[in-house]
C-alpha atoms as a PDB file:
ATOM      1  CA  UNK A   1     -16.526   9.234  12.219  1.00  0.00           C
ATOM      2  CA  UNK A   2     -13.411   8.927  14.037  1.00  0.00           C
ATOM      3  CA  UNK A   3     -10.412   7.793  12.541  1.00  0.00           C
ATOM      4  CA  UNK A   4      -6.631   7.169  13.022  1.00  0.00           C
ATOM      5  CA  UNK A   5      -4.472   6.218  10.653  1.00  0.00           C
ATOM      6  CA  UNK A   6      -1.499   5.040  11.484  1.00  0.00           C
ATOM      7  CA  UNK A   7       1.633   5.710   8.935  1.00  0.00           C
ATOM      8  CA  UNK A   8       1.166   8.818   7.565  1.00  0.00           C
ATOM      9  CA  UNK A   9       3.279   8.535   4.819  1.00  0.00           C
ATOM     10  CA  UNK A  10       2.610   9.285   1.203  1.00  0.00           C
ATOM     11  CA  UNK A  11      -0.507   7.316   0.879  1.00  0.00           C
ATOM     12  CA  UNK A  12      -1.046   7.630   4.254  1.00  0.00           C
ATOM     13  CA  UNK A  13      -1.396  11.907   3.785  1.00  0.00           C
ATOM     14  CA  UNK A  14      -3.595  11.168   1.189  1.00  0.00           C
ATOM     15  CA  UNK A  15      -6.016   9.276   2.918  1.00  0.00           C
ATOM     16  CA  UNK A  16      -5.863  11.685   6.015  1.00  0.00           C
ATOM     17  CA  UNK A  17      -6.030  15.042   3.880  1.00  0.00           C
ATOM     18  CA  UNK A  18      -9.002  13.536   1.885  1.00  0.00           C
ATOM     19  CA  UNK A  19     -10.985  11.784   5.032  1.00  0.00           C
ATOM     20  CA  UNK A  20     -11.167  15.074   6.563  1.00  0.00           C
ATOM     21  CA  UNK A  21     -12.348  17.023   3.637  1.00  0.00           C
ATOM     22  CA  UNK A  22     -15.201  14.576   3.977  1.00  0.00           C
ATOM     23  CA  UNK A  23     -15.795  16.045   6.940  1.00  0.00           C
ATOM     24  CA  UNK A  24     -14.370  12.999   9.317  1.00  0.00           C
ATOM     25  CA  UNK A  25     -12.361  13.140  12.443  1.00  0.00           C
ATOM     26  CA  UNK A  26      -9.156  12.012  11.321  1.00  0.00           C
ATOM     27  CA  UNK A  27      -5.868  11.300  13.475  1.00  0.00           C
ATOM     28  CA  UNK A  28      -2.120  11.180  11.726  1.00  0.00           C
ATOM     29  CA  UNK A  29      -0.158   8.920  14.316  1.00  0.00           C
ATOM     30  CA  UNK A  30       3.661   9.084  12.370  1.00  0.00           C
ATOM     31  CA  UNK A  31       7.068   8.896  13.784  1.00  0.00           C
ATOM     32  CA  UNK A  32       8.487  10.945  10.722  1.00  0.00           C
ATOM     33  CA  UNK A  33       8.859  14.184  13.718  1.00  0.00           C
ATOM     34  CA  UNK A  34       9.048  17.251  10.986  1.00  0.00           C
ATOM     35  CA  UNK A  35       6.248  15.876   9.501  1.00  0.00           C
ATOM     36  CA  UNK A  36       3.816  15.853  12.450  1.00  0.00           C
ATOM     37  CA  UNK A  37       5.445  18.823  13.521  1.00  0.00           C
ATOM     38  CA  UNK A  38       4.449  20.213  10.639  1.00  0.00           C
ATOM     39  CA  UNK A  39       0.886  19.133   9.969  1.00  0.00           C
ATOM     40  CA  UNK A  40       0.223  20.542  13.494  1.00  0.00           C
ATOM     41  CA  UNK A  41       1.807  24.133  12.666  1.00  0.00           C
ATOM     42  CA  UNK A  42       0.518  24.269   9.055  1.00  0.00           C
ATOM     43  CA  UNK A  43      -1.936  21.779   8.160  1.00  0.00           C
ATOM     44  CA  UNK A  44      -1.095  18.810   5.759  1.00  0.00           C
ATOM     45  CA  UNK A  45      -0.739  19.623   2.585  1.00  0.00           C
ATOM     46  CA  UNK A  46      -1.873  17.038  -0.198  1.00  0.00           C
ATOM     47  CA  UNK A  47      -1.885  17.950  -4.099  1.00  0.00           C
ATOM     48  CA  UNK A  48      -2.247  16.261  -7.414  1.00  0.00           C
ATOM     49  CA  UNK A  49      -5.257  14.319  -8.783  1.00  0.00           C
ATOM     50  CA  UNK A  50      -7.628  15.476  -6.047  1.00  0.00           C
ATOM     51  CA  UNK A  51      -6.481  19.157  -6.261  1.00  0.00           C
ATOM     52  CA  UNK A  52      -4.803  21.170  -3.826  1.00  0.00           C
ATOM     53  CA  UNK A  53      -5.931  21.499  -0.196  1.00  0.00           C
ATOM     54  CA  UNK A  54      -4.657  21.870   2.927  1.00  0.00           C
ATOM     55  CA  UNK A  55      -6.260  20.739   5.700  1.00  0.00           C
ATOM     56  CA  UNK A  56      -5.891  20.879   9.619  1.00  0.00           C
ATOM     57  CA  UNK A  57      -6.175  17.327  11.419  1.00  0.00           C
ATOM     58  CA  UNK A  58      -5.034  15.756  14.709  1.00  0.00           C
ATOM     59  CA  UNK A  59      -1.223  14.633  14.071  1.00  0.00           C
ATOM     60  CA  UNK A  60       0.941  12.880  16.809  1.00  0.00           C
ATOM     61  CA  UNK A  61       4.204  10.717  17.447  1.00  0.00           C
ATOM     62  CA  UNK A  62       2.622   8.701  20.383  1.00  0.00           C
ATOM     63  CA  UNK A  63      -0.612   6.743  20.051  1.00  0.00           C
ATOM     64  CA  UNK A  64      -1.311   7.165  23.278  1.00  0.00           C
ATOM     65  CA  UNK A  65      -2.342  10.725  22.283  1.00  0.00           C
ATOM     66  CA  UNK A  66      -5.596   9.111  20.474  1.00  0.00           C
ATOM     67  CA  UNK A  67      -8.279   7.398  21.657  1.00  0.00           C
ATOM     68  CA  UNK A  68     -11.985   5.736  20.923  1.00  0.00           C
ATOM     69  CA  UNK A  69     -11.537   5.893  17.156  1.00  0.00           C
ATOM     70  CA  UNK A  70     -14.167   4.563  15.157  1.00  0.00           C
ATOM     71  CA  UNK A  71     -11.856   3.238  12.517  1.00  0.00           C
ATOM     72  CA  UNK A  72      -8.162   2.286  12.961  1.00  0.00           C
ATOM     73  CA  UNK A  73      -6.425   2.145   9.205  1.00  0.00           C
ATOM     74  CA  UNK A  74      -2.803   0.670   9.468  1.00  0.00           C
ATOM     75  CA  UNK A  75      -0.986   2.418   6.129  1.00  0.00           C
ATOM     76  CA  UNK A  76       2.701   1.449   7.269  1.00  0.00           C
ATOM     77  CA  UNK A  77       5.333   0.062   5.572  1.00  0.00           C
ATOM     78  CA  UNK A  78       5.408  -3.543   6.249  1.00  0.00           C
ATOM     79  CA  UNK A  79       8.508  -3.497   8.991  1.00  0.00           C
ATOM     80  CA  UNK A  80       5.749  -1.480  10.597  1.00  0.00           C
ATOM     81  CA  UNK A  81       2.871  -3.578  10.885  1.00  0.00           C
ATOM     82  CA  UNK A  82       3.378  -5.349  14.112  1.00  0.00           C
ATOM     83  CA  UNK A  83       3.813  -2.273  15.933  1.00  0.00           C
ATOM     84  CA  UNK A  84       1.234  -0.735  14.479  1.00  0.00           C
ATOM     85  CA  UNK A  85      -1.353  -3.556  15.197  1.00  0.00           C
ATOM     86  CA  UNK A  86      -0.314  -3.390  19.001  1.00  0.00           C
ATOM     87  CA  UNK A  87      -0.767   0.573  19.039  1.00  0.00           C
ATOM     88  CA  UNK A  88      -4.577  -0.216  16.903  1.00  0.00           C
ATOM     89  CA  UNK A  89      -6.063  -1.743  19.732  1.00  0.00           C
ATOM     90  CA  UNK A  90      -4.905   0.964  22.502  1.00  0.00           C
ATOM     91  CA  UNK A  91      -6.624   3.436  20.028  1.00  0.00           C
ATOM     92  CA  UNK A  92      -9.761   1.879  18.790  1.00  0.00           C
ATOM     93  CA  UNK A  93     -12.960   1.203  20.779  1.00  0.00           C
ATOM     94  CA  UNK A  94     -13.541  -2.230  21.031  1.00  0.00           C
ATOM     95  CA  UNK A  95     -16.208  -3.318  18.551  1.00  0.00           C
ATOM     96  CA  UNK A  96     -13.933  -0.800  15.921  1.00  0.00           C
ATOM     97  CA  UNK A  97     -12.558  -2.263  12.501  1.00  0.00           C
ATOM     98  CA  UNK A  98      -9.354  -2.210  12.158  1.00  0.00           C
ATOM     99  CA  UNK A  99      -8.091  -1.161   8.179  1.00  0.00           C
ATOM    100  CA  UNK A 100      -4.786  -2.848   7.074  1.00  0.00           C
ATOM    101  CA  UNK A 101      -3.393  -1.112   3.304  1.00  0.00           C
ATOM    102  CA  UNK A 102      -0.152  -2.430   2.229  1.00  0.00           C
ATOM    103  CA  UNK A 103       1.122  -3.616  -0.870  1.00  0.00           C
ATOM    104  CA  UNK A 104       2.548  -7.267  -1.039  1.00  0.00           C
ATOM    105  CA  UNK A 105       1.379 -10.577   0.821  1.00  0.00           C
ATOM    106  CA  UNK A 106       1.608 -11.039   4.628  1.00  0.00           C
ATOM    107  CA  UNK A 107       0.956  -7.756   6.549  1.00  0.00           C
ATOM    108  CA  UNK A 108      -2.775  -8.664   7.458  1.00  0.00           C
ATOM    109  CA  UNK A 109      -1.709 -11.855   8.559  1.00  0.00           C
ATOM    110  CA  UNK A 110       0.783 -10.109  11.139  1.00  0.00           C
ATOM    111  CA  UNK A 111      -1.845  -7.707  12.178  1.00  0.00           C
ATOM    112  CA  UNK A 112      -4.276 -10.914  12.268  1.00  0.00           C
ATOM    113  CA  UNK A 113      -2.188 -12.511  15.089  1.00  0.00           C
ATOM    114  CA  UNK A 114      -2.331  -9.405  17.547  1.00  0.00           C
ATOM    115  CA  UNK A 115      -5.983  -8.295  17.081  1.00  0.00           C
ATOM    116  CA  UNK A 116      -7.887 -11.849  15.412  1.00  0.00           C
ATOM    117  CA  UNK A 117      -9.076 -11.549  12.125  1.00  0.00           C
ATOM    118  CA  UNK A 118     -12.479 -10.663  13.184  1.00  0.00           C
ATOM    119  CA  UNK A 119     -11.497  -7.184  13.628  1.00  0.00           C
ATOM    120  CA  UNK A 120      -9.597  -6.700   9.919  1.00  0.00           C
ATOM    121  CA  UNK A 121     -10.723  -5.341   7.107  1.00  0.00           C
ATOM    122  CA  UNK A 122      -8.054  -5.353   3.888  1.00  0.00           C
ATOM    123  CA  UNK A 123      -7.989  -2.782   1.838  1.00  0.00           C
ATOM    124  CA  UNK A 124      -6.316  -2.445  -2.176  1.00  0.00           C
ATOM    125  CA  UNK A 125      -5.492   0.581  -3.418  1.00  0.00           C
ATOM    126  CA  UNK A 126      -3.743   0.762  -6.707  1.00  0.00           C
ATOM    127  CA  UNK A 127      -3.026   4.017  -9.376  1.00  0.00           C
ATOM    128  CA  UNK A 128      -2.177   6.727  -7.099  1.00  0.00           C
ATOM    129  CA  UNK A 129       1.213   7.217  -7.504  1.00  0.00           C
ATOM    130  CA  UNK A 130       1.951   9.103  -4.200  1.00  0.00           C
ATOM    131  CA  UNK A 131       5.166  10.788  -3.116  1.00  0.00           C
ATOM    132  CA  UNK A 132       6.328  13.202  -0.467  1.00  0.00           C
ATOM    133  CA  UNK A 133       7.406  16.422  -1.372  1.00  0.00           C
ATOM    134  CA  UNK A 134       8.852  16.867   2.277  1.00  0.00           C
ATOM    135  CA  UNK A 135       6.655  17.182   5.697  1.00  0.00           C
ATOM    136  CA  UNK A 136       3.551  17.673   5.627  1.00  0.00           C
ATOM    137  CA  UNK A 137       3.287  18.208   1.969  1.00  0.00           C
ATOM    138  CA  UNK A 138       2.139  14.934  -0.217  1.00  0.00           C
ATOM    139  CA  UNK A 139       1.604  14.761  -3.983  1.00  0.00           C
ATOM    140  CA  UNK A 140      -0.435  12.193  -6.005  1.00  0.00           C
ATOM    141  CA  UNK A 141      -0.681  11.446  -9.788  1.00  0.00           C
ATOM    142  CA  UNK A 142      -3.678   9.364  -9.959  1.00  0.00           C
ATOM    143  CA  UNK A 143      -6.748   8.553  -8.485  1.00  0.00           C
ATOM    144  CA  UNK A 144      -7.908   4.926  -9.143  1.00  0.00           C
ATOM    145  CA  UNK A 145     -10.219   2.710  -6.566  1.00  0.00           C
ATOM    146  CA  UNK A 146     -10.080   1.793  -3.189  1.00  0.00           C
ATOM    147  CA  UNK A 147     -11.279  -1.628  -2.654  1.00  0.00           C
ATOM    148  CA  UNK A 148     -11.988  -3.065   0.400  1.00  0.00           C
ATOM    149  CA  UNK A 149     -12.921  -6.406   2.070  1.00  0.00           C
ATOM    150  CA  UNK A 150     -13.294  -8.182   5.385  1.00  0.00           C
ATOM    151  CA  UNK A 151     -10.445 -10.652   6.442  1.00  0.00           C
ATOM    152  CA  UNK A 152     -12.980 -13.493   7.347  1.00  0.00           C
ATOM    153  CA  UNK A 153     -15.000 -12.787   3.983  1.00  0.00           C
ATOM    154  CA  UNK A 154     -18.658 -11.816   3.612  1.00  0.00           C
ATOM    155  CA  UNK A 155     -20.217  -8.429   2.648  1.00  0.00           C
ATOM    156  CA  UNK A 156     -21.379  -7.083   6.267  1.00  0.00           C
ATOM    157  CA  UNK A 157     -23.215  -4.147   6.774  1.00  0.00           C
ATOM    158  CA  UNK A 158     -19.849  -2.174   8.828  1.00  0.00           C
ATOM    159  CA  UNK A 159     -18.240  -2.801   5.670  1.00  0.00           C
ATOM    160  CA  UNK A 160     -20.392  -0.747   3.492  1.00  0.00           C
ATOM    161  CA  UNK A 161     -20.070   1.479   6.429  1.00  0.00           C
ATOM    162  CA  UNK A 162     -16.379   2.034   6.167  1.00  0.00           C
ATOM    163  CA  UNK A 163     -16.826   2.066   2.134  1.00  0.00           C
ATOM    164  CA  UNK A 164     -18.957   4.924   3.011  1.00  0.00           C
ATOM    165  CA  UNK A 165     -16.985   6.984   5.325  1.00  0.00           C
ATOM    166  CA  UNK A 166     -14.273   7.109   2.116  1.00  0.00           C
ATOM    167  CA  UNK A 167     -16.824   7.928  -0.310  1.00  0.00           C
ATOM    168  CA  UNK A 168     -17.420  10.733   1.814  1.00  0.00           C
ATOM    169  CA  UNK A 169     -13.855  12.208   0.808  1.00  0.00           C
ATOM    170  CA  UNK A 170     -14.138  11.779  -2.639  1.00  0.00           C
ATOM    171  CA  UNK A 171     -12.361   8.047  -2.789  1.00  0.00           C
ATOM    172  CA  UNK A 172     -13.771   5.773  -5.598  1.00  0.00           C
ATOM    173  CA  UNK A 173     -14.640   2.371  -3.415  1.00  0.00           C
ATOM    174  CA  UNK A 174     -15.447  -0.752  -4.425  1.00  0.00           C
ATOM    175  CA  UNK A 175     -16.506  -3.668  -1.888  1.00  0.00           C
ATOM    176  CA  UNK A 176     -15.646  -7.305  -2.212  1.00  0.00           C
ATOM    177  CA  UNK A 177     -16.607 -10.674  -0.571  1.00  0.00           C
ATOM    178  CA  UNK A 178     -13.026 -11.920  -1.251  1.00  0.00           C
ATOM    179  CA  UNK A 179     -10.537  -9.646  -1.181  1.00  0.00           C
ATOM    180  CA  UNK A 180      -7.627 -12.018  -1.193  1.00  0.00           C
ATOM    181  CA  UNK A 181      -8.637 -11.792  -5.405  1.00  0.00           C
ATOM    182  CA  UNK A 182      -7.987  -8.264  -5.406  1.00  0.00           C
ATOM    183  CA  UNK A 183      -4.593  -8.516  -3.213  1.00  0.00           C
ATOM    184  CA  UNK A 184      -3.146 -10.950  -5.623  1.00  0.00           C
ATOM    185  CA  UNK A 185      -4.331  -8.806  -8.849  1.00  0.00           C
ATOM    186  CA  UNK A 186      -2.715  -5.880  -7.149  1.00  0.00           C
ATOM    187  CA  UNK A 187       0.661  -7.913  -6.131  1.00  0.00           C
ATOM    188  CA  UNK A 188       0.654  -8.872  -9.842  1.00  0.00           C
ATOM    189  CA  UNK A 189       0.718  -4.910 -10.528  1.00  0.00           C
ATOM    190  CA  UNK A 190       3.682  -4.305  -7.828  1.00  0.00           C
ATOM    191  CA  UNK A 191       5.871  -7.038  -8.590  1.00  0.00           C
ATOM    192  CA  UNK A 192       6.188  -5.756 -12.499  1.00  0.00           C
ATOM    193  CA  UNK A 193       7.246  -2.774 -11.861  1.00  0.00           C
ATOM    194  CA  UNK A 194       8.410  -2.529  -8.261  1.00  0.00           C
ATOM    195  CA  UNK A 195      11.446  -4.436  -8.410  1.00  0.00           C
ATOM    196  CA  UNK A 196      12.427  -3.348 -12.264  1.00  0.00           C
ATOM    197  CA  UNK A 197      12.271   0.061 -11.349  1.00  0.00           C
ATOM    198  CA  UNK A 198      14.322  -0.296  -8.085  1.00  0.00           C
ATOM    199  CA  UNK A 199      16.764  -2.120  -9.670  1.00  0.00           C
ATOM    200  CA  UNK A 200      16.564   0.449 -12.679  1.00  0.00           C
ATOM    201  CA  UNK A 201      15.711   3.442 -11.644  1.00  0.00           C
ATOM    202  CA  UNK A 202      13.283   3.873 -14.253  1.00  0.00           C
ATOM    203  CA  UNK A 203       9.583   5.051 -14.092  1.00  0.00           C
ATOM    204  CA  UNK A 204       7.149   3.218 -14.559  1.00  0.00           C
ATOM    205  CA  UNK A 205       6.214   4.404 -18.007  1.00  0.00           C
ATOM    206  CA  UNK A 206      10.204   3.746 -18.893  1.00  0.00           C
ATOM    207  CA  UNK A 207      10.175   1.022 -18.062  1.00  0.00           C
ATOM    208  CA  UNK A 208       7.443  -0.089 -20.061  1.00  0.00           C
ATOM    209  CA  UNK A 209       9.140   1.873 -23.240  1.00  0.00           C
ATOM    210  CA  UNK A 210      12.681   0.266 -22.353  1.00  0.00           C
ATOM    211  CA  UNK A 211      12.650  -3.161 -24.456  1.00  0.00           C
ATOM    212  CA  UNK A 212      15.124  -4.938 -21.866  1.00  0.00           C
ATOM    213  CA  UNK A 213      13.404  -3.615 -18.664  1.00  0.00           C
ATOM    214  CA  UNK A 214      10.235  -4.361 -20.345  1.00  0.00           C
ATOM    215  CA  UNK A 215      11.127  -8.330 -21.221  1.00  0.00           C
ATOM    216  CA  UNK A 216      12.015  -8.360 -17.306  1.00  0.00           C
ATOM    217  CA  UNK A 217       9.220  -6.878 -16.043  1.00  0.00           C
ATOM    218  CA  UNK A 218       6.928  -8.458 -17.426  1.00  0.00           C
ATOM    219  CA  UNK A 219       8.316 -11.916 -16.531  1.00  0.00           C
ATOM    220  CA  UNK A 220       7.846 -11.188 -13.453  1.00  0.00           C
ATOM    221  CA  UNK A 221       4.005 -10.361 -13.912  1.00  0.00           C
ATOM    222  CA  UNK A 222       3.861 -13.877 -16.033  1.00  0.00           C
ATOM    223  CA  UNK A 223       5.396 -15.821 -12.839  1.00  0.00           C
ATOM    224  CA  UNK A 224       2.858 -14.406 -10.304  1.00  0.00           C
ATOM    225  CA  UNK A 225      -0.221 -14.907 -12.219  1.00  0.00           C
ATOM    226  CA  UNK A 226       0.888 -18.964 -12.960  1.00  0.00           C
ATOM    227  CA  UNK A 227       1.546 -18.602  -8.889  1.00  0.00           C
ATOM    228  CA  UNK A 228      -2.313 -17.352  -7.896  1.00  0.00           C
ATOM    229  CA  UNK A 229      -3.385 -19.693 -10.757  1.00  0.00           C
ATOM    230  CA  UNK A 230      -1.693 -22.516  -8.711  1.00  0.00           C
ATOM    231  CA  UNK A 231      -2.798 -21.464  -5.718  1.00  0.00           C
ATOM    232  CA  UNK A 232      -6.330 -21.155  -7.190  1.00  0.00           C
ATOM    233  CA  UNK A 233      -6.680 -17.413  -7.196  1.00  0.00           C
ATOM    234  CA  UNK A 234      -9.841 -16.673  -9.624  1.00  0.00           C
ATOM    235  CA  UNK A 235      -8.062 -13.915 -11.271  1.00  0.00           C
ATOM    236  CA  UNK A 236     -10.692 -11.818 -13.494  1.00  0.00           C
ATOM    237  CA  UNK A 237      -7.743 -11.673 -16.510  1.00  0.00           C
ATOM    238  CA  UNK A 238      -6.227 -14.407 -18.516  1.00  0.00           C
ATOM    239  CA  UNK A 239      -3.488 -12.389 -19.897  1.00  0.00           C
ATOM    240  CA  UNK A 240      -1.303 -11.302 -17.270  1.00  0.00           C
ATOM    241  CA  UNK A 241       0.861  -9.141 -19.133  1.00  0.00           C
ATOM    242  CA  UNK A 242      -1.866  -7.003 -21.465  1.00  0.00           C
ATOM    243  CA  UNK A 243      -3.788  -6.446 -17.699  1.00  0.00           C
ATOM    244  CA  UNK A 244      -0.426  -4.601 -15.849  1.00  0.00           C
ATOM    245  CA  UNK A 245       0.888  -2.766 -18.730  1.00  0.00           C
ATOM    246  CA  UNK A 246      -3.275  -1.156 -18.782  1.00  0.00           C
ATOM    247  CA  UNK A 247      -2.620  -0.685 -15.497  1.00  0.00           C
ATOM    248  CA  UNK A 248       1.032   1.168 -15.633  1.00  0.00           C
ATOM    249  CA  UNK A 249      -0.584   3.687 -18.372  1.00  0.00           C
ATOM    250  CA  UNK A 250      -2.272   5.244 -16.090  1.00  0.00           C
ATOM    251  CA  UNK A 251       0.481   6.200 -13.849  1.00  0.00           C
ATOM    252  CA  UNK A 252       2.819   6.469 -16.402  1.00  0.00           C
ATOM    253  CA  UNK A 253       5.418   9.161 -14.560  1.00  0.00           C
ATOM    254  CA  UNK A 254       5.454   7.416 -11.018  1.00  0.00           C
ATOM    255  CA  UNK A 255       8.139   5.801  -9.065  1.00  0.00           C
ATOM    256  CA  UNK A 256       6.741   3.072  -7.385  1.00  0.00           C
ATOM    257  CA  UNK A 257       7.706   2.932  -3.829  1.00  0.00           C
ATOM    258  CA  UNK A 258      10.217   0.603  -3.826  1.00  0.00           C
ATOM    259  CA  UNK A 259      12.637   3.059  -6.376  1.00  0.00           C
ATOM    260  CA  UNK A 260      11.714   5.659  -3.943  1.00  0.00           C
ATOM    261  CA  UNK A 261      13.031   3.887  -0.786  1.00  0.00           C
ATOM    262  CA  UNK A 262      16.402   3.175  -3.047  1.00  0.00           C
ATOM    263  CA  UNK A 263      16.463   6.288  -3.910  1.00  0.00           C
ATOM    264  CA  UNK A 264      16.803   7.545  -0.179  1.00  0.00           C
ATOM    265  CA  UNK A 265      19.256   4.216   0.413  1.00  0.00           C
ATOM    266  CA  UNK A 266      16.566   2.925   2.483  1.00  0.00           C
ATOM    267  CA  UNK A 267      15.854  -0.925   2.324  1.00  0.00           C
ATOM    268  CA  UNK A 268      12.330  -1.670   0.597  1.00  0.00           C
ATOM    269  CA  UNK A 269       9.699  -3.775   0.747  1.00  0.00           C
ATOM    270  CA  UNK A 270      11.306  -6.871  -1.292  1.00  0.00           C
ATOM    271  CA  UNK A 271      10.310  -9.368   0.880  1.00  0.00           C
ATOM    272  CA  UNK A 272       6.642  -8.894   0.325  1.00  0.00           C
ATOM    273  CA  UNK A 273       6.319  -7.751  -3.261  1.00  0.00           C
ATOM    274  CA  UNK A 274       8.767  -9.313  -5.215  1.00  0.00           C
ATOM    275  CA  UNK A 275      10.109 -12.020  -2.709  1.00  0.00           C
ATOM    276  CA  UNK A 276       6.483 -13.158  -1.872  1.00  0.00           C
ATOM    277  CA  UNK A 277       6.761 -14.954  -5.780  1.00  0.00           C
ATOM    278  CA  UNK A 278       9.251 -16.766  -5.200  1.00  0.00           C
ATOM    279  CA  UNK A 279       7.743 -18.193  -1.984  1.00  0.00           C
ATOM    280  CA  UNK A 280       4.695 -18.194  -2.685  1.00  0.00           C
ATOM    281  CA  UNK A 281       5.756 -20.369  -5.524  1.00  0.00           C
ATOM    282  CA  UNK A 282       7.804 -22.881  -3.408  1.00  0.00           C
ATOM    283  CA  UNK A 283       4.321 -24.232  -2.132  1.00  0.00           C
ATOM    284  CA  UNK A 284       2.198 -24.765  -5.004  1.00  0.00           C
ATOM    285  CA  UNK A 285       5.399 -25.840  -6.980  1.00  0.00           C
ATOM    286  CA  UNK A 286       6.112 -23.484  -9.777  1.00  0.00           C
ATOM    287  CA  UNK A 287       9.442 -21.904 -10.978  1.00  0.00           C
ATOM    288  CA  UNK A 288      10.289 -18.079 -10.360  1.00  0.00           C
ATOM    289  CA  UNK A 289      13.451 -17.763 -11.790  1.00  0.00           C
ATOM    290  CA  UNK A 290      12.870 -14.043 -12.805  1.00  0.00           C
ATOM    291  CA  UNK A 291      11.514 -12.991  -9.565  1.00  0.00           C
ATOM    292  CA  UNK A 292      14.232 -14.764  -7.678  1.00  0.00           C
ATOM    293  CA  UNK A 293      16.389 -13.397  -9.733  1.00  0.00           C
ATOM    294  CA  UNK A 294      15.247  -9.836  -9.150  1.00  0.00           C
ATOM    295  CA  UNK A 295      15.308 -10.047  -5.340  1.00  0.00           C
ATOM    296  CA  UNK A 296      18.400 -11.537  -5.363  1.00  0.00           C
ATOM    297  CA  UNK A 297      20.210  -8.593  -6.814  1.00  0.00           C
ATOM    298  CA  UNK A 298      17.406  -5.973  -5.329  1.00  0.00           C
ATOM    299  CA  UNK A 299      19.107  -7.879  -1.930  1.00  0.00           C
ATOM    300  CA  UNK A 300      22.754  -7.431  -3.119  1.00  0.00           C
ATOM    301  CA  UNK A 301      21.910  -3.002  -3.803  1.00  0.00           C
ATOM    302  CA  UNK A 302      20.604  -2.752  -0.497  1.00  0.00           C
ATOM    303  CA  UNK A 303      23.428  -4.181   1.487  1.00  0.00           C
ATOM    304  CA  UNK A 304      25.582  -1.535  -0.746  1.00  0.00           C
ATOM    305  CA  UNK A 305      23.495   0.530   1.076  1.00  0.00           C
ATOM    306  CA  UNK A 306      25.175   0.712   4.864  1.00  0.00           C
ATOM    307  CA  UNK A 307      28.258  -0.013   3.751  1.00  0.00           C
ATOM    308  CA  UNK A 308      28.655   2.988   1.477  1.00  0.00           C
ATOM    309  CA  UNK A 309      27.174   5.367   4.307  1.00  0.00           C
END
């Protein structure tokens, strides 16, 4: 199979490195310029709970570069979406799905009004823990499943396809008729400890062993499960805050993405993770104070952030 991803950041390198050790076809379309510079001089580099491999793929700053891909998967940030969705249909052939991974609520929506919903498949990927240790060189902690869905619903046979061109490269994948559940379960996840550790700049794993971070964070898990109860989300937990603390033990030493973008004084994805409680909230009528809260001062840091440089 043929396959572009678009975003080749942290997770993004994962995917690509681990795609073509299954022996696909794979694309890295980035803007980052040192790091597709040097993928195509060296190979990308990924290491960590899959091993250590380097492996050579197609990497390029212009999508024009790539073309008839069998699979398009869209693995920006969220500010990068829309672009990305416009540069998806110049590179996939025209009956090709079109993979949208990002964490938070509203980026296969975006995609959804350039391409139609027909052509999406959503994908949740939680427990990896992925960083960059500069270009074309990523590093994961963990390894948990990929699960994946059409937009539109329904089990189709080019799903299991796609479920089985990432099983090919080692990736644990589970397939769902509604994977709107699974987003919401993983937004759960992200809001506890995306925000806290941003604001912190704790780990996940200290935050969880800090009492006051702790008491914060997982308020904010309470608030978003009461908001996809609301909205009639059939959650497969009833106790919100037992299911993400599971879930942060196994990636106990990461910085969630968020704390890395802070880190670099880079504004995060608040609007989605964090801020998507709070709105989400608004129109099924239950309080967020927490998670307002949070993105209110996570807002406040980040405009510190150009006026310091």
């Amino acid at each position: 199979m043929k396959i572009a991803i678009i975003g080749a950041g942290a997770m993004g390198s994962v995917y690509a490195a681990l795609l073509a050790s299954g022996g696909h076809e794979v694309w890295a379309v980035d803007t980052w310029k040192e790091h597709v510079e040097a993928m195509r001089e060296k190979g990308l580099r990924v290491e960590g709970a899959s091993g250590d491999r380097t492996v050579r793929i197609g990497a390029t700053t212009d999508p024009a570069d790539v073309r008839d891909a069998d699979l398009v998967i869209i693995a920006t940030k969220d500010d990068g979406v829309t672009a990305a969705a416009s540069a998806a249909l110049q590179i996939a052939r025209p009956d090709a799905p079109i993979l949208t991974i990002q964490n938070g609520l509203g980026s296969a929506d975006k995609v959804a009004r350039i391409v139609g919903s027909d052509r999406i498949m959503m994908g949740v990927v939680g427990g990896f823990g992925a960083s960059m240790r500069g270009p074309g060189h990523a590093h994961h902690n963990g390894m948990e499943f990929l699960r994946l869905g059409e937009m539109d619903g329904g089990l189709t046979p080019r799903l299991e396809a796609v479920a089985e061109a990432w099983r090919a490269g080692g990736f644990k994948v589970l397939t769902f008729d509604d994977i709107h559940k699974m987003v919401w379960e993983k937004l759960i996840c992200n809001c506890t400890y995306s925000g806290p550790c941003a604001l912190t700049g704790l780990r996940v794993g200290e935050v969880q062993s800090n009492p006051s971070a702790w008491s914060i964070a997982a308020a904010c898990a309470h608030e978003a499960y009461q908001v996809a109860r609301a909205k009639g989300i059939n959650l497969d937990f009833d106790d919100p805050v037992a299911y993400v603390h599971a879930f942060g033990q196994k990636i106990h030493n990461a910085r969630p993405s968020m704390l890395l973008d802070h880190l670099a004084r880079r504004p995060a994805e608040v609007d989605n993770i964090n801020g998507a409680i709070p709105r989400e909230g608004a129109n099924v009528g239950i309080a967020t104070p927490v998670n307002s809260v949070v993105v209110a001062l996570l807002k406040a840091k980040e405009a510190g952030f150009a006026s310091r440089d």
